[in-house]
Protein backbone atom coordinates (compact mmCIF):
# COMPACT_ATOMS: atom_id res chain seq x y z
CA UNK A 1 4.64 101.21 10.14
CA UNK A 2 8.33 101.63 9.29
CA UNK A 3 8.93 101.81 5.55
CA UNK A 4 11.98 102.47 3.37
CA UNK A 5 12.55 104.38 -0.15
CA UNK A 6 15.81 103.57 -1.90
CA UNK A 7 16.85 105.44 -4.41
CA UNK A 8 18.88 104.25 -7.22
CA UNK A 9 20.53 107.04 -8.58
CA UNK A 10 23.05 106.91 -11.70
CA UNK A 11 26.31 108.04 -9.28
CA UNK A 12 24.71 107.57 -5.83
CA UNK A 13 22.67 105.23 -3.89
CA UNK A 14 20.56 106.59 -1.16
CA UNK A 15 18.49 104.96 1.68
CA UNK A 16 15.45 106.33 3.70
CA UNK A 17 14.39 104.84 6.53
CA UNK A 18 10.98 106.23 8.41
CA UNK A 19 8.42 105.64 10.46
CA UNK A 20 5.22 106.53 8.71
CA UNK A 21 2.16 107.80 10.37
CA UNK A 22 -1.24 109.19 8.73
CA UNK A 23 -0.08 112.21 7.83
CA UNK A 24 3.86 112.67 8.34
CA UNK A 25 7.03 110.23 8.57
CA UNK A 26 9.71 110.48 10.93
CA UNK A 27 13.15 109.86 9.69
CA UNK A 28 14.91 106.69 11.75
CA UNK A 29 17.74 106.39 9.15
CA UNK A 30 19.39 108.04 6.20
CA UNK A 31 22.67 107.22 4.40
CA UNK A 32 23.94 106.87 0.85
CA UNK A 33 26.64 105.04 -0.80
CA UNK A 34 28.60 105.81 -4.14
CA UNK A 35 27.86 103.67 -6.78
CA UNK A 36 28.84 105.17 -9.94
CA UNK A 37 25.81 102.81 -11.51
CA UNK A 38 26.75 104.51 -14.90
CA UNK A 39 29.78 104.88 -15.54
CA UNK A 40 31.44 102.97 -18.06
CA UNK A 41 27.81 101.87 -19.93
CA UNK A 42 25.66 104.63 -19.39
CA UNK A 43 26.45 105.78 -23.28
CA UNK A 44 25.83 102.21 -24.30
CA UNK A 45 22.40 101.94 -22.29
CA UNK A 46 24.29 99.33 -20.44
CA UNK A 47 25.13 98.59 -17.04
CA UNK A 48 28.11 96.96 -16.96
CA UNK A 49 29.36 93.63 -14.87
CA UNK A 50 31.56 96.27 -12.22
CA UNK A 51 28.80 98.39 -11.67
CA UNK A 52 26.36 95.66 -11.00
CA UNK A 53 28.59 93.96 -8.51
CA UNK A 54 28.95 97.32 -7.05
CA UNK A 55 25.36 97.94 -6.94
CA UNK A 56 24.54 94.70 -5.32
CA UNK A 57 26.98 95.44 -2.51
CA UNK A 58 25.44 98.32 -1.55
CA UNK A 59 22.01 97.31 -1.43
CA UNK A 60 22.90 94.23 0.36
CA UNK A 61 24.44 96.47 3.31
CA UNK A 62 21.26 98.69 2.85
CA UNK A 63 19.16 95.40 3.13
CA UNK A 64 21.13 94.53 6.56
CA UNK A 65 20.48 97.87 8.05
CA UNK A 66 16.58 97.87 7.00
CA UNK A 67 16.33 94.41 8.86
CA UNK A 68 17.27 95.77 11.48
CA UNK A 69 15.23 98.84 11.90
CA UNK A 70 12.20 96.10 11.21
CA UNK A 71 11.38 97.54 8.25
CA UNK A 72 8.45 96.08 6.54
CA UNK A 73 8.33 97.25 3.10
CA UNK A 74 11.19 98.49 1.17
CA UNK A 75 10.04 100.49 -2.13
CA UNK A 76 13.07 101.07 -4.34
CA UNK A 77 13.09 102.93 -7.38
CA UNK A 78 15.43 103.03 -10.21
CA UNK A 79 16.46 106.05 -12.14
CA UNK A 80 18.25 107.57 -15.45
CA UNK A 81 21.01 104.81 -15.87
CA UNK A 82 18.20 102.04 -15.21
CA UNK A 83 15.86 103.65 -17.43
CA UNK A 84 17.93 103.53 -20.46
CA UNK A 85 19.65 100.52 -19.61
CA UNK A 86 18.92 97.45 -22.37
CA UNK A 87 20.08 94.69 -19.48
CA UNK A 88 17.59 96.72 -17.12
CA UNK A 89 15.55 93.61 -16.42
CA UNK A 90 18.42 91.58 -15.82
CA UNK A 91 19.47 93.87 -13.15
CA UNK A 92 16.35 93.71 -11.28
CA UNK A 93 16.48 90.33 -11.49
CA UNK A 94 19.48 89.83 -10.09
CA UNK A 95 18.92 92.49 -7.33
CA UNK A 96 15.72 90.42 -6.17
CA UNK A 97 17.88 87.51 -5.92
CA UNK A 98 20.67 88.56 -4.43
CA UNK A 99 18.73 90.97 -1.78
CA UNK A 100 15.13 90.30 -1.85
CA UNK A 101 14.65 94.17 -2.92
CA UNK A 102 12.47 94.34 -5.75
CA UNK A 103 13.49 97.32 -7.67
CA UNK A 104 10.89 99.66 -10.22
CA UNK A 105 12.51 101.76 -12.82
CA UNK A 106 10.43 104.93 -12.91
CA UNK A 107 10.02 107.75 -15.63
CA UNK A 108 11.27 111.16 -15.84
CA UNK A 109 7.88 112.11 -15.27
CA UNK A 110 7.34 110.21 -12.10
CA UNK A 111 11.26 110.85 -10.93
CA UNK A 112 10.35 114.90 -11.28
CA UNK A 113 7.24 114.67 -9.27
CA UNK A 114 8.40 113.00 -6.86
CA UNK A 115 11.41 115.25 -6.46
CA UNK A 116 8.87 118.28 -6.26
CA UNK A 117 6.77 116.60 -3.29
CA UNK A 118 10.27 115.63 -1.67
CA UNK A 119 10.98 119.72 -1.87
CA UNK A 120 7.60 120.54 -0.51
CA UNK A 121 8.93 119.32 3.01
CA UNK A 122 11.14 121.92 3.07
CA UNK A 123 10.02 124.94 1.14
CA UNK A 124 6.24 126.02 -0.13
CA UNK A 125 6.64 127.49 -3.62
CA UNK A 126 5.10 130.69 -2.78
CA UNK A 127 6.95 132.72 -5.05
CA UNK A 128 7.45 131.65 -9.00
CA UNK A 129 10.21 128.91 -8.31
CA UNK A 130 12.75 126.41 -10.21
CA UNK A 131 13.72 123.68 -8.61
CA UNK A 132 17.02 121.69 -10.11
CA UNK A 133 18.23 118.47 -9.29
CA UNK A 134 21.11 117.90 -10.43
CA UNK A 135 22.02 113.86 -10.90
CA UNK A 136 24.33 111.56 -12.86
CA UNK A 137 22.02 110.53 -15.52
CA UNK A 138 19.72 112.92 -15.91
CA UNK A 139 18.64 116.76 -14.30
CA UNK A 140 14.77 117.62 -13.22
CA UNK A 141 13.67 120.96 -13.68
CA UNK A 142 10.59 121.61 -12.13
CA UNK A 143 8.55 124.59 -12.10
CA UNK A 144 5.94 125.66 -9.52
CA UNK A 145 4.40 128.85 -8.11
CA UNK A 146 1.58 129.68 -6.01
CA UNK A 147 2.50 125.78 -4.68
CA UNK A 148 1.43 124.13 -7.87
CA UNK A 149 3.48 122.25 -9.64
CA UNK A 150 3.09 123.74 -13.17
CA UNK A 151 5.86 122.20 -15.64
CA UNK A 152 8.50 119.55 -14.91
CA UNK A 153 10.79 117.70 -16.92
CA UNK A 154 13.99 115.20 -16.91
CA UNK A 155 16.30 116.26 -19.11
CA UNK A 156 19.69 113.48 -20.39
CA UNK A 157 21.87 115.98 -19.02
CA UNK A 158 23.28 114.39 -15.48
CA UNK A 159 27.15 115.03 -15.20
CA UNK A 160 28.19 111.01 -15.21
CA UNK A 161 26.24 110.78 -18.79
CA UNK A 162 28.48 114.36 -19.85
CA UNK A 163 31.85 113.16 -17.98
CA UNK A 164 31.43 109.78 -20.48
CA UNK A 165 30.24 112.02 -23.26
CA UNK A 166 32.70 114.99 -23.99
CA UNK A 167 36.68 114.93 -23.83
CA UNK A 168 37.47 116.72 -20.89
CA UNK A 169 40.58 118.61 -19.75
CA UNK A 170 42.27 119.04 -16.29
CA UNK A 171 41.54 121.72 -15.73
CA UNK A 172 38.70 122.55 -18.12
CA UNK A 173 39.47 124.63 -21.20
CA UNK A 174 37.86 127.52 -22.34
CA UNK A 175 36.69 125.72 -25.44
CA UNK A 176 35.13 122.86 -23.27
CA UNK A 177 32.95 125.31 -21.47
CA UNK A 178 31.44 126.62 -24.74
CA UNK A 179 30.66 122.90 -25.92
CA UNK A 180 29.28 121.98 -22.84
CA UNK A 181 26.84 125.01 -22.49
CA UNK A 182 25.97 124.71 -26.24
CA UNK A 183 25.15 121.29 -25.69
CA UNK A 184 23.04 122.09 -21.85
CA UNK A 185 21.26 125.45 -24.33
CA UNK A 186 20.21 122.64 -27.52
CA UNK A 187 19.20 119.73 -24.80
CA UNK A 188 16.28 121.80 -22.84
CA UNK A 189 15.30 124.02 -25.59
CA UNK A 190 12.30 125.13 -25.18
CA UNK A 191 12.23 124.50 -21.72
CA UNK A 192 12.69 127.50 -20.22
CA UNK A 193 11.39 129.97 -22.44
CA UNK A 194 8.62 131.15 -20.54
CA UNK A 195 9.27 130.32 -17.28
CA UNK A 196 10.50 133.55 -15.29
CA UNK A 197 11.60 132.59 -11.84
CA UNK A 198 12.31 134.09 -8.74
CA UNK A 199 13.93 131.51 -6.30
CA UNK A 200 15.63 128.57 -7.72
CA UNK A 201 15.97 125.71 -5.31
CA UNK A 202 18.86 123.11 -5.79
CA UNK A 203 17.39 119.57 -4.26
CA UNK A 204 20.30 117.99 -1.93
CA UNK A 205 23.06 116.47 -3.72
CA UNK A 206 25.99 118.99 -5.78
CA UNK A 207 24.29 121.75 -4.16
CA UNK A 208 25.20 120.65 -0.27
CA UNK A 209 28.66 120.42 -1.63
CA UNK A 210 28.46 124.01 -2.70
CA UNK A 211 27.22 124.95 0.44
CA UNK A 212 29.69 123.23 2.42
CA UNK A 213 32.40 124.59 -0.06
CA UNK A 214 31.18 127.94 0.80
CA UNK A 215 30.99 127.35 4.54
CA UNK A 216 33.91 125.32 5.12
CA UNK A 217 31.03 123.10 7.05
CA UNK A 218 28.82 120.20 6.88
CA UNK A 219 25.17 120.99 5.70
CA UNK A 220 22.31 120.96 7.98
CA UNK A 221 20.56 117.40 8.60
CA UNK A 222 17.41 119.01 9.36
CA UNK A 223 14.45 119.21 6.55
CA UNK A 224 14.60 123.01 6.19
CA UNK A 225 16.02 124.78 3.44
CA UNK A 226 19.16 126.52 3.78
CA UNK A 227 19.97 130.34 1.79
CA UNK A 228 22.88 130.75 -0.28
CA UNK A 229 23.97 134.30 -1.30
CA UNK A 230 23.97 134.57 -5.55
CA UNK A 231 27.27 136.34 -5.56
CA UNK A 232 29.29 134.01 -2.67
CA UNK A 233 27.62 130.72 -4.68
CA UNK A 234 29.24 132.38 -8.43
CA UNK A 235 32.98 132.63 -6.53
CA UNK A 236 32.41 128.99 -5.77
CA UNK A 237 31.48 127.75 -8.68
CA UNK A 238 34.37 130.13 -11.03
CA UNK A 239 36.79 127.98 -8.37
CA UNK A 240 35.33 124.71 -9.09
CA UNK A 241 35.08 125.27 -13.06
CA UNK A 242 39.11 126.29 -13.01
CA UNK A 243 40.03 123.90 -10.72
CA UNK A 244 42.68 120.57 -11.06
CA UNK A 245 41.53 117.74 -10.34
CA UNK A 246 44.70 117.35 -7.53
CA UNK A 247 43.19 120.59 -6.02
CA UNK A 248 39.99 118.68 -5.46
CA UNK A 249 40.97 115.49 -4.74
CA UNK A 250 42.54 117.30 -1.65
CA UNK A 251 39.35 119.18 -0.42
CA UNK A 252 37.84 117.06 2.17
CA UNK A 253 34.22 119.17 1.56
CA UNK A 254 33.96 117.42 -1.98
CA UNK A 255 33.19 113.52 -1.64
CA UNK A 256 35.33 111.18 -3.71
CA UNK A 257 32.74 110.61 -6.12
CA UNK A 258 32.47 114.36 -6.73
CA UNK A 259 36.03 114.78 -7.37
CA UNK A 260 36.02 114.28 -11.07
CA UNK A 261 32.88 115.55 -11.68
CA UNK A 262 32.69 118.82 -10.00
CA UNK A 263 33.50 121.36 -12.47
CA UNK A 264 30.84 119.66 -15.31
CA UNK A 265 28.18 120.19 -12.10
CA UNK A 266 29.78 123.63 -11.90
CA UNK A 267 29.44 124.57 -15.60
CA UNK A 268 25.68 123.31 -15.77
CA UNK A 269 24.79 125.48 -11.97
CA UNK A 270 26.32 128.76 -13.11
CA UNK A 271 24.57 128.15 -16.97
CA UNK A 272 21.18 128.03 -14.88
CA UNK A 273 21.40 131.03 -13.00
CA UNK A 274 22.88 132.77 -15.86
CA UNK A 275 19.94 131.91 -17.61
CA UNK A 276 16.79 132.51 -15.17
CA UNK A 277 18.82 135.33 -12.86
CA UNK A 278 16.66 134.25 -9.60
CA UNK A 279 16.76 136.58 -6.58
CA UNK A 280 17.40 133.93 -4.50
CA UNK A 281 19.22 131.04 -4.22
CA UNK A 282 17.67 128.47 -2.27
CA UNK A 283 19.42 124.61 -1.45
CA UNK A 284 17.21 121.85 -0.17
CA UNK A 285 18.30 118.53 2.04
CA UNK A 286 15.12 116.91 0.32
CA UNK A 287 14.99 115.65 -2.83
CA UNK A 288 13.12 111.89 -4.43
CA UNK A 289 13.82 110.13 -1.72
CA UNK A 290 11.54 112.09 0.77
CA UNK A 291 8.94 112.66 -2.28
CA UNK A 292 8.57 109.06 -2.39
CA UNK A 293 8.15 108.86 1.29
CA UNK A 294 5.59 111.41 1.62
CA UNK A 295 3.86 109.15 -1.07
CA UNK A 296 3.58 106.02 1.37
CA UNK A 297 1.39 108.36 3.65
């Protein structure tokens, strides 16, 4: 049977196309489209008339393209911006009317776990692990070892919901950082406090932009996760937190909807391994997308 997961994310949209047997799914078709579902609303728990017509272009090209791979169910999920959002229903609604794509706004919860299962493809949580997806809305933390899953959570953190939230400068100022790192160290209190980690995997996302930063090359399509070394990751992210926002508009490795947000992604990835000190640095291609997948099985 050939299904499809769409994921609704607060900056990006992404599409999963597979062919799903008893026990494992083959990939047909993957792409993603910028959105920006947020911005401009997400601090009023609104999406706004711009993003919605935005939203329903995208999913009507991601509609064409599942036709024609024959797909036969499409299970799409929405995410932080849809979850807060007081027109959320109204959305939906107009998605299934405009596309035939009836859309479920998940929890945190669910979001995390299926984030953690998406990871699981790619890496087994042997060692005591944090995994960190990093979105527009919101950022999962999970925490696993011996591969169970033993805490996870969804924290209001994403960088679209901090770009609308603080006055920032280009580039950032030294005050900014503070606030912004106050503000990540009062949001996920007590999150971390006894979690001591080891590895911390980044799911997909900021963290193949890092990697591609680093290697001046586009990150593997292949569901294996790739190795970063801690101290060549830290000299990409100091660049990226003192960086203009000219500087990054002309780096082809950082996509356009990346460009503004880059050094608030930056701030929140060097925070994090500040604060646990893994020994390694692990980035995954999977993420909720291929969690939700691996559900359909």
């Amino acid at each position: 049977m050939i299904k499809a997961v769409i994921d609704l994310g607060t900056n990006t949209f992404n599409l999963l196309i597979a062919r799903v047997e008893q026990n494992a799914f083959d990939v047909l078709h993957a792409e993603k489209e910028a959105v920006a579902l947020g911005m401009g609303g997400i601090l009023q728990r609104l999406i706004t008339p711009e993003a919605t017509s935005r939203a329903l272009t995208a999913l009507k090209k991601f509609k064409t393209v599942c036709d024609a791979y024959q797909v036969q169910h499409i299970h799409a999920f929405g995410t932080s911006a849809l979850r807060d959002a007081s027109n959320q229903v109204s959305f939906c609604e107009l998605v299934w009317e405009h596309t035939g794509i009836a859309v479920h706004v998940i929890s945190g919860r669910q979001e995390a776990e299926y984030i953690y299962k998406g990871i699981g493809l790619s890496y087994h949580f042997d060692a005591p692990s944090m995994v960190m997806d990093i979105g527009g809305g919101s950022t999962e933390f999970i925490f696993a070892r011996a591969g169970e899953l033993v805490d996870a959570h969804s924290f209001d953190i994403g960088v679209s919901r901090l770009f609308q939230q603080f006055p920032f400068s280009d580039p950032l100022t030294t005050e900014e950082i503070k606030q912004l790192e106050t503000h990540l160290e009062v949001a996920t209190a007590p999150f971390f406090e006894d979690k001591a980690c080891e590895v911390l995997v980044g799911a997909s996302g900021s963290f193949e932009t890092f990697w591609e930063l680093l290697h001046q090359a586009r990150f593997s399509e292949k569901l294996k996760c790739m190795e970063v070394d801690k101290t060549a990751l830290e000299y990409v992210l100091e660049e990226l937190i003192c960086s203009t926002f000219a500087s990054r508009e002309a780096n082809p490795w950082i996509i356009p909807i990346r460009k503004h947000l880059a050094p608030i992604t930056a701030v929140k990835t060097r925070w994090i391994l500040q604060k646990l000190n893994p020994q390694r640095i692990l980035i995954s291609p999977c993420s909720l997308k291929e969690g939700a997948m691996m559900n359909e099985l």
